[in-house]
Protein backbone atom coordinates (compact mmCIF):
# COMPACT_ATOMS: atom_id res chain seq x y z
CA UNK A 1 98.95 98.13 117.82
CA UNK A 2 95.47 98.83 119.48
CA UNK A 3 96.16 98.33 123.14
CA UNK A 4 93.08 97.53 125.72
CA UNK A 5 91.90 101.71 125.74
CA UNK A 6 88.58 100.41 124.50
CA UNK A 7 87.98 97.53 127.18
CA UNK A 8 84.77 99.96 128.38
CA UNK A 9 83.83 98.52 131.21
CA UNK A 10 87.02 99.44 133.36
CA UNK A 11 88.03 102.28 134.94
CA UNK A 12 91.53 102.46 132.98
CA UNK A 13 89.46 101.83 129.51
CA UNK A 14 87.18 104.59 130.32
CA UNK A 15 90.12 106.92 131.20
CA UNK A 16 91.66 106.16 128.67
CA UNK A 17 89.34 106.33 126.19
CA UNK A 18 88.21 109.78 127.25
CA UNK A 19 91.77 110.79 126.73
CA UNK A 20 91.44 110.11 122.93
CA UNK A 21 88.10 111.83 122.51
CA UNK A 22 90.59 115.07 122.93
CA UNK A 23 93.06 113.90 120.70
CA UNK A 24 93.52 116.32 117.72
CA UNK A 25 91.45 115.56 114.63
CA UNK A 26 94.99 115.67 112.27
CA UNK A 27 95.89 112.54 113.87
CA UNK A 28 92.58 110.90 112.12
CA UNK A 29 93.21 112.55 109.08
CA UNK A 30 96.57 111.37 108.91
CA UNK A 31 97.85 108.26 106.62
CA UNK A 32 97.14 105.34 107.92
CA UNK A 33 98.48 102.84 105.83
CA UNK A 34 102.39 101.37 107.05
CA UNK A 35 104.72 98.02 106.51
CA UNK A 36 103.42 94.69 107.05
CA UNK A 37 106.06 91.92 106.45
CA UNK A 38 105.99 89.77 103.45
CA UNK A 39 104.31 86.77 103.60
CA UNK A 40 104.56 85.06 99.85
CA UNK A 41 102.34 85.40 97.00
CA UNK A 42 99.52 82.70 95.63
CA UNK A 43 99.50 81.20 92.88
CA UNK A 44 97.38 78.60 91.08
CA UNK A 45 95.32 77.98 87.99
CA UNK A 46 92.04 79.58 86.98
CA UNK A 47 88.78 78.39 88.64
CA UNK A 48 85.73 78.39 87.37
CA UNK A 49 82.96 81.12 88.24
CA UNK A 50 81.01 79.21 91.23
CA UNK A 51 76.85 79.43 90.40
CA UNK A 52 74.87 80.84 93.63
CA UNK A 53 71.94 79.31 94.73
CA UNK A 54 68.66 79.76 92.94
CA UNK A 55 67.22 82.67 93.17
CA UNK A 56 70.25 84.49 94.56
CA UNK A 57 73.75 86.23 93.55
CA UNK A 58 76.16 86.31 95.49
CA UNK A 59 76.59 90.30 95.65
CA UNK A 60 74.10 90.03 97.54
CA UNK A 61 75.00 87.13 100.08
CA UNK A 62 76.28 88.64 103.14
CA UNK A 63 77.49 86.34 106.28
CA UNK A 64 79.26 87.06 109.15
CA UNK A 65 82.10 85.16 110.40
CA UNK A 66 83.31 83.94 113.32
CA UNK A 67 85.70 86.73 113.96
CA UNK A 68 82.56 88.90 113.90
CA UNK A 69 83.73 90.54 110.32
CA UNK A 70 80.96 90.82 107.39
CA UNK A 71 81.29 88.39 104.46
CA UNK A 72 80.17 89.30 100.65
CA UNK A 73 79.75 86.66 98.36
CA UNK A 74 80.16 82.74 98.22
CA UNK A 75 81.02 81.65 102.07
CA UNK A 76 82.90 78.90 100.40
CA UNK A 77 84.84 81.08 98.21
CA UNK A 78 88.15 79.35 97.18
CA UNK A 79 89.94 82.59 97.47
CA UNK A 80 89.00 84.76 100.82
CA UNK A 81 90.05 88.33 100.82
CA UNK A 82 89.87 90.20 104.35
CA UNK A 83 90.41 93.50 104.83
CA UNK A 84 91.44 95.01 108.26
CA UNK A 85 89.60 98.82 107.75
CA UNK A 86 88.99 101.77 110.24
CA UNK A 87 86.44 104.20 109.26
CA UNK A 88 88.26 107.41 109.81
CA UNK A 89 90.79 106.03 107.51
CA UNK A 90 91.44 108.03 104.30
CA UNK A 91 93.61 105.30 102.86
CA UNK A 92 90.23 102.80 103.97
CA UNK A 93 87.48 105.55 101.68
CA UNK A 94 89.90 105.57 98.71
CA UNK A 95 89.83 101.71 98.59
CA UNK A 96 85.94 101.50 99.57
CA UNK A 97 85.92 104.50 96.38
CA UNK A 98 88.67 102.80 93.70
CA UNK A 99 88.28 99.47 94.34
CA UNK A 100 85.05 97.62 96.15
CA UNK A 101 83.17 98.33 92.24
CA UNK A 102 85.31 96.19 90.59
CA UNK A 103 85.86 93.52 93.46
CA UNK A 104 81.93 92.99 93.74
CA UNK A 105 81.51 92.88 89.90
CA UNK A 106 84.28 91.16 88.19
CA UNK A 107 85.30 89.47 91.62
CA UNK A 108 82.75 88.43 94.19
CA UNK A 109 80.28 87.99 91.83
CA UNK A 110 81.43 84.63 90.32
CA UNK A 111 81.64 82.95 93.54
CA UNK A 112 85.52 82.83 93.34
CA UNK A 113 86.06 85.85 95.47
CA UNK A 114 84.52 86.50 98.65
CA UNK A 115 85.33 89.97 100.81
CA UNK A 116 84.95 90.05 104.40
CA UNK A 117 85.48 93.64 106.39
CA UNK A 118 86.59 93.44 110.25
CA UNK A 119 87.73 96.56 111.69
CA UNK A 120 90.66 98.06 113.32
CA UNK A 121 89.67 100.43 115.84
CA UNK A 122 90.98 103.72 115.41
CA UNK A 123 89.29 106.02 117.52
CA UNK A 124 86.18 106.87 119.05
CA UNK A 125 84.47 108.07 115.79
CA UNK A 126 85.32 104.71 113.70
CA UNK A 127 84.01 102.74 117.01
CA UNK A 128 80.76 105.12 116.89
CA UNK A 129 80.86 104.33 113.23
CA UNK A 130 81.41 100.43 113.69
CA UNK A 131 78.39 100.20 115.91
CA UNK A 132 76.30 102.23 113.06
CA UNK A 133 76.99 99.91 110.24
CA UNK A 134 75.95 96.66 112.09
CA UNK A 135 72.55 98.56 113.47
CA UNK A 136 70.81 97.01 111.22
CA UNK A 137 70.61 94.52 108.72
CA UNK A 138 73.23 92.50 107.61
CA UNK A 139 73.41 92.69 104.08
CA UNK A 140 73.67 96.80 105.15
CA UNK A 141 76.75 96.85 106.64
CA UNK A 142 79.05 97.04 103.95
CA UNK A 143 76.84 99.61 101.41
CA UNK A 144 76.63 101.65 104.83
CA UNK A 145 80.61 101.66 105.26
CA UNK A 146 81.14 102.33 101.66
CA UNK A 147 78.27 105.81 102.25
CA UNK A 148 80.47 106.77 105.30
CA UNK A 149 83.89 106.62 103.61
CA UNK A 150 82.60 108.22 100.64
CA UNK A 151 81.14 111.57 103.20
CA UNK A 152 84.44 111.21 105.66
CA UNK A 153 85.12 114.63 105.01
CA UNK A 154 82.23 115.81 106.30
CA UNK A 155 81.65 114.04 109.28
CA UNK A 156 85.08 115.16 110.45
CA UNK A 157 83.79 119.03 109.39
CA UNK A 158 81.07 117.89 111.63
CA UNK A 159 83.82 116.86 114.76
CA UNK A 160 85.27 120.14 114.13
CA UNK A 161 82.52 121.82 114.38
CA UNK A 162 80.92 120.39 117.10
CA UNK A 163 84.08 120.05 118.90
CA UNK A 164 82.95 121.12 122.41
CA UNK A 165 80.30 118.41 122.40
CA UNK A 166 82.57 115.65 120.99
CA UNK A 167 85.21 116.38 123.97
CA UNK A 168 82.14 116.88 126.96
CA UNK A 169 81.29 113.41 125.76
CA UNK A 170 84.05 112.08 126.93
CA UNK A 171 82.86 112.74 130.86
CA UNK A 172 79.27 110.96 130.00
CA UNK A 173 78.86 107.11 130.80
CA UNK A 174 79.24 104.82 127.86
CA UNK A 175 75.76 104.58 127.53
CA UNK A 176 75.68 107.99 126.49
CA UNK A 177 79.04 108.75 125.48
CA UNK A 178 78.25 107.58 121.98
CA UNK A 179 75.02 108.74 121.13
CA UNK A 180 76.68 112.59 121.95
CA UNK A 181 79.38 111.40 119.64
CA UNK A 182 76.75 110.36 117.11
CA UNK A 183 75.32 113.85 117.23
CA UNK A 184 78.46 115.76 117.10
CA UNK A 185 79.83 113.98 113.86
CA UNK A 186 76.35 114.28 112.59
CA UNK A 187 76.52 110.43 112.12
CA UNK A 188 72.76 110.21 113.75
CA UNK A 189 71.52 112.32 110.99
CA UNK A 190 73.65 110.69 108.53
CA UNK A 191 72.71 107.15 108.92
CA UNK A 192 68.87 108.25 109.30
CA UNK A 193 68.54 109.62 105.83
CA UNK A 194 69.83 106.08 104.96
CA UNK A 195 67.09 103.97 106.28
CA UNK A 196 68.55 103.73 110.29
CA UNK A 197 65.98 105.70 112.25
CA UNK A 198 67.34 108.10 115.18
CA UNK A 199 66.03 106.45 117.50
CA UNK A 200 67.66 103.14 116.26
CA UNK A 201 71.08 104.66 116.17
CA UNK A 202 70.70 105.71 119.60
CA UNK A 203 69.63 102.68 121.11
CA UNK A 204 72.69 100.69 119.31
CA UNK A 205 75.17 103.73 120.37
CA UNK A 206 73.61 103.12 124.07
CA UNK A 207 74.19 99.30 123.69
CA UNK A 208 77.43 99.38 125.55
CA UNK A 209 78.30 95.56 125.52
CA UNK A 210 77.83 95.46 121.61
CA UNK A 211 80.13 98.25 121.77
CA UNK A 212 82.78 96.95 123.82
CA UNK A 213 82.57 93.55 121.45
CA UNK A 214 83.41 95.08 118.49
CA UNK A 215 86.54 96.93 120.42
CA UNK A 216 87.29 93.95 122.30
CA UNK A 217 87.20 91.99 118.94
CA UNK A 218 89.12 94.45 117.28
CA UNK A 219 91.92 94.48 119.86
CA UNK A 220 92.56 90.60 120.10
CA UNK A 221 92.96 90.30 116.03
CA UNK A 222 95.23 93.01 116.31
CA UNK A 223 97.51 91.52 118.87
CA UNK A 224 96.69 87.59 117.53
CA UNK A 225 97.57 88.36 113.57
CA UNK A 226 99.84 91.40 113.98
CA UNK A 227 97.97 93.99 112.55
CA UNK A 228 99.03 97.34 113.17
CA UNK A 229 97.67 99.64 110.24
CA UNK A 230 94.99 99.99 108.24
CA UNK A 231 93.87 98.97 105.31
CA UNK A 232 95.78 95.52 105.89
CA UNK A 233 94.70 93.00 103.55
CA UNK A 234 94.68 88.97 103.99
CA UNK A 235 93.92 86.20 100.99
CA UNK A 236 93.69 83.20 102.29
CA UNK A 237 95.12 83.71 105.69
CA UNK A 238 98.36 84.88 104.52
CA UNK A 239 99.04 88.87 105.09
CA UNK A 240 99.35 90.98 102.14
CA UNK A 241 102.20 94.12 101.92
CA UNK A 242 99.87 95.27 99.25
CA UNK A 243 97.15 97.94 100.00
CA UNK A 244 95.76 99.51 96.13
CA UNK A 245 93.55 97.86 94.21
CA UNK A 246 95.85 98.20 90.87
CA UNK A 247 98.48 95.67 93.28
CA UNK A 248 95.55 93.68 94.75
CA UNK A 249 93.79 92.51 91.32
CA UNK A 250 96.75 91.05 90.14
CA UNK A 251 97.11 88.90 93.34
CA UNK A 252 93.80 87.51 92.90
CA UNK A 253 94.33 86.64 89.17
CA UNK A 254 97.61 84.97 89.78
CA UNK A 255 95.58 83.49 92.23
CA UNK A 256 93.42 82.01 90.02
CA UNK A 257 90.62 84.44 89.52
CA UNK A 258 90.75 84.73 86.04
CA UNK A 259 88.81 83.27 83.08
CA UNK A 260 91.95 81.16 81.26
């Protein structure tokens, strides 16, 4: 369970949080996935694709919800599928790799599916990560995610090699604690040869109230829907035990997101 570490603004939250800037990188490469109790499947028959609006698909509709996570597709999809992802998550870039091609083509794109991304918190990096993504512009926050899972490896060569500068940021304020984490994972760089300028990123990794809403936000899910790993997976407000794409697709055609 994420516990209050990333409430920034307290003297406890900033301890503590400077605490896990020293924690060993292993523990962010380890697996992250775990149990989640069994809720019950869905079932139901098949519904009909859903047209977007003129002039639009609904790959590209993005919204964002009110628990602050980042909605592809039809708003008013009949079936909702929420993930619960941390960016330093290998389990998280495998699904982002095996499965977000198919979900967006033969899924979100009839307006049956939608996919909305929240995160769980991990660690410092993911946070730094977290604040990245939603820089910009909406519709970016997802195609960003999907860039950083798919170069994980790298930014945590990056951590490792930088690893002096990733643990000194730990003493700075939080308005700079995150921009020297952006630099020593290489995520300023990173994100700038994908449209976000530097000096973007480092205004958003100074914005220390946006980043202590997106902990904060993370931390109350947690605790409110029991969420305690990641990837966790919800359709329709019920909890999933299921985590790979080869179990998921079968949950949303028995769900009714299939042609007959």
């Amino acid at each position: 369970m994420i516990s209050n570490r990333y409430n920034l603004k307290t003297n406890s939250g900033r301890r503590a949080l400077a605490i896990g800037l020293t924690a060993p990188l292993a523990l962010a490469l380890a697996a992250c996935g775990g149990d989640v109790d069994e809720e019950g499947g869905l079932g139901g028959d098949a519904i009909a694709a859903i047209d977007a609006p003129d002039g639009t698909t609904w790959n590209e509709t993005v919204t964002i919800s009110d628990e602050g996570g980042y909605v592809l597709g039809n708003p008013d999809a009949p079936l909702k599928l929420v993930e619960y992802a941390s960016h330093t998550c290998g389990a998280c870039a495998q699904f982002s790799a095996t499965a977000k091609p198919s979900l967006k083509a033969d899924y979100v794109s009839t307006g049956v599916v939608s996919f909305e991304q929240r995160n769980l918190v991990r660690d410092p990096i993911d946070l730094a990560i977290a604040t990245l993504v939603r820089c910009g512009q909406k519709e970016n926050m997802q195609p960003l995610s999907d860039q950083a899972w798919g170069s994980l490896e790298g930014i945590f060569q990056s951590v490792q090699q930088n690893a002096a500068q990733y643990e000194a940021s730990g003493n700075l304020p939080v308005e700079e604690r995150f921009i020297a984490i952006g630099e020593a994972a290489g995520l300023i760089d990173f994100f700038s040869a994908r449209g976000l300028s530097a000096d973007q990123a480092r205004t958003c990794l100074a914005d220390s109230d946006k980043i202590e809403a997106i902990a904060n936000a993370s931390s109350e899910q947690a605790a409110e829907l029991g969420v305690q790993s990641t990837p966790t997976f919800f359709l329709n407000g019920r909890v999933l035990e299921e985590r790979s794409w080869n179990q998921l697709e079968p949950i949303l055609q028995r769900a009714g997101a299939r042609s007959e």
